[in-house]
Each structure stands twice: as structure tokens, then as C-alpha cells.
C-alpha atoms as a PDB file:
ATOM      1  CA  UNK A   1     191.094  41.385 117.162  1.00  0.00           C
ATOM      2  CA  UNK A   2     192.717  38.885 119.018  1.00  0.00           C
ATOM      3  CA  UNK A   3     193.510  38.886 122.713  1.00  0.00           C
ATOM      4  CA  UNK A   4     190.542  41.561 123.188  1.00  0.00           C
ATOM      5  CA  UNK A   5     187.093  40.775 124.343  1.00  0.00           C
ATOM      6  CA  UNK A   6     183.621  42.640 124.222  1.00  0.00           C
ATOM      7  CA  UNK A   7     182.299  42.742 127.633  1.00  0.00           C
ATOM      8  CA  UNK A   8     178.866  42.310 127.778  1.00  0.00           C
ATOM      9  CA  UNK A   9     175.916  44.927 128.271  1.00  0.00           C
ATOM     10  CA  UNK A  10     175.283  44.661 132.544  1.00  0.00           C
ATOM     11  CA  UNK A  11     171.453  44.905 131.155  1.00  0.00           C
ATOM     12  CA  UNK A  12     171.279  42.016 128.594  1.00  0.00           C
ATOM     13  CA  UNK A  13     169.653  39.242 129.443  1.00  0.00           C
ATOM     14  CA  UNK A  14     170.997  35.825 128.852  1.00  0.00           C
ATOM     15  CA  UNK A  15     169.219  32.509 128.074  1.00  0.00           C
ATOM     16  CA  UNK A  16     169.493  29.811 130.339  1.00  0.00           C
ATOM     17  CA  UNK A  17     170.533  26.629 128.557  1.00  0.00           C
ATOM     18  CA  UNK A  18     167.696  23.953 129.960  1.00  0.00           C
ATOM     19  CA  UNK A  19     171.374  21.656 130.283  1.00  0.00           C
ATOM     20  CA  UNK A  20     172.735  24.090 132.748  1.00  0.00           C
ATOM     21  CA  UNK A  21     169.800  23.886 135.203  1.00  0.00           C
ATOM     22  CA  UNK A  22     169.832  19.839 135.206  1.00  0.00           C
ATOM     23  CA  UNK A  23     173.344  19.935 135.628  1.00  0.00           C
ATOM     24  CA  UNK A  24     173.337  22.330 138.535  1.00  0.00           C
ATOM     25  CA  UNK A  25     170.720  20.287 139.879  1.00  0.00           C
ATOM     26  CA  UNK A  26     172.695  16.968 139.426  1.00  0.00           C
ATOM     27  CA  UNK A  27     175.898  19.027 141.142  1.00  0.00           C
ATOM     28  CA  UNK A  28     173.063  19.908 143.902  1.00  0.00           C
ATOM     29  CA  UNK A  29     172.788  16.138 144.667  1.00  0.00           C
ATOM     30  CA  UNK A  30     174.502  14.607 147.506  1.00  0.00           C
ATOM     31  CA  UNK A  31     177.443  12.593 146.429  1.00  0.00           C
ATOM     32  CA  UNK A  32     177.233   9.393 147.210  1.00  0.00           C
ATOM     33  CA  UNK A  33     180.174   6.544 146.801  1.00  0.00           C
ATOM     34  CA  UNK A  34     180.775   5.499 142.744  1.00  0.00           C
ATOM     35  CA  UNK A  35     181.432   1.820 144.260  1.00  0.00           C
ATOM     36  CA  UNK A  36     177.462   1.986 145.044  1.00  0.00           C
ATOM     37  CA  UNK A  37     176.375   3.317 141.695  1.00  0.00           C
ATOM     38  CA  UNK A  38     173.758   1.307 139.876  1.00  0.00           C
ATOM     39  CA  UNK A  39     173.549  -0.499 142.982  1.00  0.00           C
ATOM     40  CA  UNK A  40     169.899  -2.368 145.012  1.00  0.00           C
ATOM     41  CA  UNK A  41     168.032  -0.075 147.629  1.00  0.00           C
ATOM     42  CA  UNK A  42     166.448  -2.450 150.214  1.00  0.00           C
ATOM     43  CA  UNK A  43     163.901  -0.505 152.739  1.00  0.00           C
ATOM     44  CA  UNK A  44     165.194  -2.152 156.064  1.00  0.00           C
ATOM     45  CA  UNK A  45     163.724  -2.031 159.334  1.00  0.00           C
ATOM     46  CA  UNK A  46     164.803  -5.343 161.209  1.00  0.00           C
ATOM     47  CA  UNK A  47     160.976  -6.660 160.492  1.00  0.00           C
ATOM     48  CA  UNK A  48     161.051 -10.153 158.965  1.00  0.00           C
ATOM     49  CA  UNK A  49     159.858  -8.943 155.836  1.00  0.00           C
ATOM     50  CA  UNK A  50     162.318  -6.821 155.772  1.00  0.00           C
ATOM     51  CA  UNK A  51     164.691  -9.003 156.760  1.00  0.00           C
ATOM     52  CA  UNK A  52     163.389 -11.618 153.841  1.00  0.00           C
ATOM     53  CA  UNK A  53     163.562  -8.358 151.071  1.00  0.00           C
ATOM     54  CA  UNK A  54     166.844  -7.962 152.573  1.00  0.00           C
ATOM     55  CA  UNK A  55     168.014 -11.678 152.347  1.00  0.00           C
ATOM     56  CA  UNK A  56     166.430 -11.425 148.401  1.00  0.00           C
ATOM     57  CA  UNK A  57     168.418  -8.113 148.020  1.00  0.00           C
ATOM     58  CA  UNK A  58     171.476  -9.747 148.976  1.00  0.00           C
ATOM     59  CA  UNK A  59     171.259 -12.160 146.012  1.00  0.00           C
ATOM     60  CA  UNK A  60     170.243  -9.770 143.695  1.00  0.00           C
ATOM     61  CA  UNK A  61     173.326  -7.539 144.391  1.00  0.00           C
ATOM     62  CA  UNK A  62     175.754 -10.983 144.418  1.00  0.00           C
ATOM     63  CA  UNK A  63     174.149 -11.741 140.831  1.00  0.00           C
ATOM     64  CA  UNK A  64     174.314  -8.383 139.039  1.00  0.00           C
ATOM     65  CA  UNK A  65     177.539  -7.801 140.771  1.00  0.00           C
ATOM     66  CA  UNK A  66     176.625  -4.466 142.746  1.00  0.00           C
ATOM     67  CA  UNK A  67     176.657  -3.189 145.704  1.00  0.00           C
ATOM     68  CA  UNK A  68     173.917  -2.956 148.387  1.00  0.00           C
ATOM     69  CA  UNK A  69     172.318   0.378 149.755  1.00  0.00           C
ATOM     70  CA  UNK A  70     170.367  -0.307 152.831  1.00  0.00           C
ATOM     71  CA  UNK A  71     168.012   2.291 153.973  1.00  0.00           C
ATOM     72  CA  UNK A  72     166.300   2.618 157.206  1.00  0.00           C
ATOM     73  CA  UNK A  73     163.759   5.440 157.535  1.00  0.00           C
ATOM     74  CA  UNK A  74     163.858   7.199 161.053  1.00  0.00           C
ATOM     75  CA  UNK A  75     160.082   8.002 162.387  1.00  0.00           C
ATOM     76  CA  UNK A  76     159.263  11.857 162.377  1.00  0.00           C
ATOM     77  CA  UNK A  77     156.182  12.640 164.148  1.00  0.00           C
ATOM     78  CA  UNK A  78     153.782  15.473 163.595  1.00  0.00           C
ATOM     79  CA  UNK A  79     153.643  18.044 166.525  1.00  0.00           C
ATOM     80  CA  UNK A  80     150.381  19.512 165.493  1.00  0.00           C
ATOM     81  CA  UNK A  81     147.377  18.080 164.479  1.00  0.00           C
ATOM     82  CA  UNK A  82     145.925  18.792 161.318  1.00  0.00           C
ATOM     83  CA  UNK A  83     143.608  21.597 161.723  1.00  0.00           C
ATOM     84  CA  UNK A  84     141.877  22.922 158.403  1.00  0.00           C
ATOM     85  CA  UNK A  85     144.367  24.781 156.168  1.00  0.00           C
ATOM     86  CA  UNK A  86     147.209  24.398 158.471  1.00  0.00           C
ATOM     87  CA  UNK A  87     149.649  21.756 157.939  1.00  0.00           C
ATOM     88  CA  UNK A  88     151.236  19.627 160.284  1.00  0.00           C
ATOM     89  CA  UNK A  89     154.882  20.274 161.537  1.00  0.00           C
ATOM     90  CA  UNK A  90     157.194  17.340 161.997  1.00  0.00           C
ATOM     91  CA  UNK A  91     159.895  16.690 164.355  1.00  0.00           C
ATOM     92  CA  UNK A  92     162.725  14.514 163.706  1.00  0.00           C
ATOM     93  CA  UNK A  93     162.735  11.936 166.633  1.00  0.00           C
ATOM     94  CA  UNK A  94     166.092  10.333 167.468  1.00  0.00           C
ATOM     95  CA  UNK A  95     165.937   7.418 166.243  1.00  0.00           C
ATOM     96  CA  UNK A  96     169.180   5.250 168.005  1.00  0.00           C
ATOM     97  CA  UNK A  97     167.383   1.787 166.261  1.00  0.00           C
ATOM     98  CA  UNK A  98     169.198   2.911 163.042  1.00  0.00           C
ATOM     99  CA  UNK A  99     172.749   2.562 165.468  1.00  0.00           C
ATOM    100  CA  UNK A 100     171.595  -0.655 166.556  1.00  0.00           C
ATOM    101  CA  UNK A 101     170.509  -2.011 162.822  1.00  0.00           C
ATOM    102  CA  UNK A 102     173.769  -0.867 161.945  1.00  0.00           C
ATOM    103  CA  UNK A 103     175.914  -3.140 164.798  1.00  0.00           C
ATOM    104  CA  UNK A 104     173.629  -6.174 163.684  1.00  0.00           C
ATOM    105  CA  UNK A 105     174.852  -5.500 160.007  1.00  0.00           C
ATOM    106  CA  UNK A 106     178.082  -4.688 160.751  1.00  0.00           C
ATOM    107  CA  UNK A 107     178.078  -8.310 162.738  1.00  0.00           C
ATOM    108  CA  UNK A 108     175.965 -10.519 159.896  1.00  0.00           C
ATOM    109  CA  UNK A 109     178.121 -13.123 158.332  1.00  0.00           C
ATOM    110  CA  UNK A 110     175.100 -13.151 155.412  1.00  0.00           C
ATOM    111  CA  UNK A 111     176.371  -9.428 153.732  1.00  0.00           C
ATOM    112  CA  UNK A 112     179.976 -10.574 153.925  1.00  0.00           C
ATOM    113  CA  UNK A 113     179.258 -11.180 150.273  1.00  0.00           C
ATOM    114  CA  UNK A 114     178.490  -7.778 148.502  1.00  0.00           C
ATOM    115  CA  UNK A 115     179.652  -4.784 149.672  1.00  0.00           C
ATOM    116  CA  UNK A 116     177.096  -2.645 151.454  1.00  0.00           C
ATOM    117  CA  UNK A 117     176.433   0.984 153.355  1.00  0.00           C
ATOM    118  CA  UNK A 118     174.114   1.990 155.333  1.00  0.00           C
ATOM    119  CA  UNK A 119     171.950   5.104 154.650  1.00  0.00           C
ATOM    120  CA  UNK A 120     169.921   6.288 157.669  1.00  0.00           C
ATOM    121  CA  UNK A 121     167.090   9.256 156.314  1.00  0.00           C
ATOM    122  CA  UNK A 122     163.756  10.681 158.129  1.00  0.00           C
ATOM    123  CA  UNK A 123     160.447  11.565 156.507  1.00  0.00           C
ATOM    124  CA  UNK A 124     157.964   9.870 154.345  1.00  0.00           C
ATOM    125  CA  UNK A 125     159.361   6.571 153.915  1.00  0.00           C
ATOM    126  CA  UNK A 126     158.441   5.737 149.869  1.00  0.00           C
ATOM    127  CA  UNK A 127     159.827   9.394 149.671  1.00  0.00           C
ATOM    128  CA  UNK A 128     162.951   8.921 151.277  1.00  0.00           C
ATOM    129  CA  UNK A 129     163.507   5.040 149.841  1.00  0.00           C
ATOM    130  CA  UNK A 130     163.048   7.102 146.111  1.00  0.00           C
ATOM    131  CA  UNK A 131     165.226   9.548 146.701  1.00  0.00           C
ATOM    132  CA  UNK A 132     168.175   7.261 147.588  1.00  0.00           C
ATOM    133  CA  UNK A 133     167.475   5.150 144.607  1.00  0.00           C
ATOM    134  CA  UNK A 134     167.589   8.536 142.283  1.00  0.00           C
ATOM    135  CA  UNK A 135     170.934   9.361 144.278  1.00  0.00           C
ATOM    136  CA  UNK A 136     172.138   6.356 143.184  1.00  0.00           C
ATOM    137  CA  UNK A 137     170.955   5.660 140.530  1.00  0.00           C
ATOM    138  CA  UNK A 138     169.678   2.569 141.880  1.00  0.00           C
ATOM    139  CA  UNK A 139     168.735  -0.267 139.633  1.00  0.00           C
ATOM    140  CA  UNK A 140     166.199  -1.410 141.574  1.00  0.00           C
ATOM    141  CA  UNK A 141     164.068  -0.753 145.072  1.00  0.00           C
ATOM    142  CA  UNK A 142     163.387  -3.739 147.047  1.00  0.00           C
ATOM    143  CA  UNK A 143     161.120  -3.983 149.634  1.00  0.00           C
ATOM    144  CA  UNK A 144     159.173  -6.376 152.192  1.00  0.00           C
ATOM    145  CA  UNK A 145     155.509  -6.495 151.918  1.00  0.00           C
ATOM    146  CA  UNK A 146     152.851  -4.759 155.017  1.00  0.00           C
ATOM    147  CA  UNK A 147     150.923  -6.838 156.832  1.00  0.00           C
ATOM    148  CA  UNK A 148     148.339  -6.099 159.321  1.00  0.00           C
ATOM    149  CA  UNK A 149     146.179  -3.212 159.277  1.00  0.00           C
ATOM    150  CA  UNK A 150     147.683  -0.327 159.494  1.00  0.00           C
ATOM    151  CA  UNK A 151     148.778  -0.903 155.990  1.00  0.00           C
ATOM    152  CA  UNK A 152     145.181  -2.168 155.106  1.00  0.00           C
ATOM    153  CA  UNK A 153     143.390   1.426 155.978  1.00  0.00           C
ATOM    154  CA  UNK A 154     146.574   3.715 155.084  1.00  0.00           C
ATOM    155  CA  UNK A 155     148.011   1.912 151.962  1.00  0.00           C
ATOM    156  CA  UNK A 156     151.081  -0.326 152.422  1.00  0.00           C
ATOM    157  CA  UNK A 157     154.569   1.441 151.526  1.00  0.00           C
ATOM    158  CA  UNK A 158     155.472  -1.506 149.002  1.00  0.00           C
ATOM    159  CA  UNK A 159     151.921  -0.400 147.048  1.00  0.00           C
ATOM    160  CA  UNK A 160     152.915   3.190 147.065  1.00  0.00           C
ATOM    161  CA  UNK A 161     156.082   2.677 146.228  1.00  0.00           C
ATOM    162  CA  UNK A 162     154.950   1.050 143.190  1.00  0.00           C
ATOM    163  CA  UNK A 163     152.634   3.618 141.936  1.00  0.00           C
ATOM    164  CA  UNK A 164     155.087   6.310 142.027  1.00  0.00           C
ATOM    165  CA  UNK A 165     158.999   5.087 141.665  1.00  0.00           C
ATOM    166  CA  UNK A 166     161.008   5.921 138.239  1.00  0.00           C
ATOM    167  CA  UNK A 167     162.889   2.801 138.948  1.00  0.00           C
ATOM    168  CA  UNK A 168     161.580  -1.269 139.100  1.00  0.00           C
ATOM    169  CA  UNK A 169     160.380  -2.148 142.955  1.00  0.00           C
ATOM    170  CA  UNK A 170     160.441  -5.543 143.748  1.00  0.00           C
ATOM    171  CA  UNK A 171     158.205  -6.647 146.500  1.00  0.00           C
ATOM    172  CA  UNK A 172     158.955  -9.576 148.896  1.00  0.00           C
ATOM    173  CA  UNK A 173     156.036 -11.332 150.609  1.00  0.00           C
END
């Protein structure tokens, strides 16, 4: 019959279509600007070897003809210490040299050449470099390499970063 419809039982159950829950997870992500789609993520933290993954970043981005996602990672520290099954709480710390990165950027005559944003984000810092390369769907992760030895004893974040990203990370010594 046209122009009528059956209205379904209130108890039947309906199948979820495995598209529908990776679309609404896909309409769950953050937007993020189209111009900076398929873009480089460079970790930055005004270090020099971030500074030199950012310099090699640059070029990539000019050559592929993309844009440029720089990320700085904010520090959270844990208010508790680990104790047994109890995990630590973290506090988000203002972190004002993200402000400051941001002015130096803003002023470089070097990223006059691609466009660029900055993305400030807090947490684990292979995490949080990831996840912005998954929001936009990145085509690569670059990164300066650790030195000293804090990255000796806990890992460096380039090695990490390696080990676990869905996307190529390129590491600058």
C-alpha cells in the first residue's frame, strides 16, 4: 500500500550495521581544517631537535604540497604517587610555553612557505602526537630524536612512537 508504513514492534531488536558504529565514531572526531588533511605532524617543543625535525618537516610539506600540523604537548603531572593498585591522577599544568612557541611561529620567516596551525594537546606525548595524525589523517609523524638520559632509562618518544603509530614516523637526529 503506498503512502502507509508498518511501524515497528517497540520490542524488536535491531542489528547494528558494523558501518554505522565507525561512522559515528568518525562523526565523534574533532573536525579539524580540510586545508590540513593528509598533511605532516611535527612533535615541537622549541628543542633543537625539534627545531631540526621541524626545519625537515617544513620541506617535506613544501615537496608533497601539504600543509604543516605542529603539535606541542603540554606537561601533565601526576598528583599521586603510584601506590599498588591505585593509579596515578594527572593534572593539567598551564602550560603558557605553547603561547610563546606560537608568537615565535607566528614571527618565523622559515614557515612562510607552507601553510601551518598550531595544535596545543596534554597527556602522553606519542599518544597525543598519534592522535593528531589519525585526526588528520596525517601522512606522516615527524619527530626529533632524545638525547640524554632520561630517554636512555624511560625509552625515547621517537622509539615509541615507532613501535606503535598506524602512520610512517620519521626521526631526525
Amino acid at each position: 500500500m503506498a503512502g502507509y508504513e508498518i511501524p515497528e514492534p517497540a520490542d524488536r531488536k535491531q542489528v547494528a550495521d558494523p558501518r554505522s558504529d565507525q561512522q559515528a565514531a568518525e562523526d565523534a572526531r574533532p573536525s579539524c581544517d580540510p586545508a590540513f588533511r593528509h598533511g605532516v605532524v611535527v612533535g615541537f617543543d622549541g628543542s633543537t631537535s625539534s627545531e631540526r625535525a621541524l626545519a625537515y618537516a617544513i620541506g617535506m610539506a613544501r615537496r608533497t604540497g601539504s600543509g604543516l600540523i605542529i603539535v606541542h604537548v603540554a606537561n601533565r603531572l601526576p598528583t599521586t604517587v603510584w601506590a599498588g593498585c591505585e593509579p596515578p591522577v594527572f593534572v593539567d599544568v598551564p602550560d603558557h610555553r605553547t603561547e610563546v612557541l606560537g608568537l615565535e611561529l607566528a614571527c618565523a620567516d622559515y614557515l612562510s612557505e607552507v601553510p601551518w596551525v598550531l595544535v596545543e594537546r596534554g597527556g602522553d606525548i606519542c599518544h597525543e602526537l598519534e592522535e593528531v595524525g589519525r585526526e588528520y589523517s596525517a601522512d606522516a609523524i615527524v619527530v626529533g630524536s632524545t638525547h640524554g638520559i632520561v630517554g636512555r632509562i624511560f625509552g625515547s618518544v621517537a622509539g615509541r612512537l615507532a613501535r606503535r603509530a598506524q602512520r610512517p614516523v620519521v626521526v631526525i637526529p
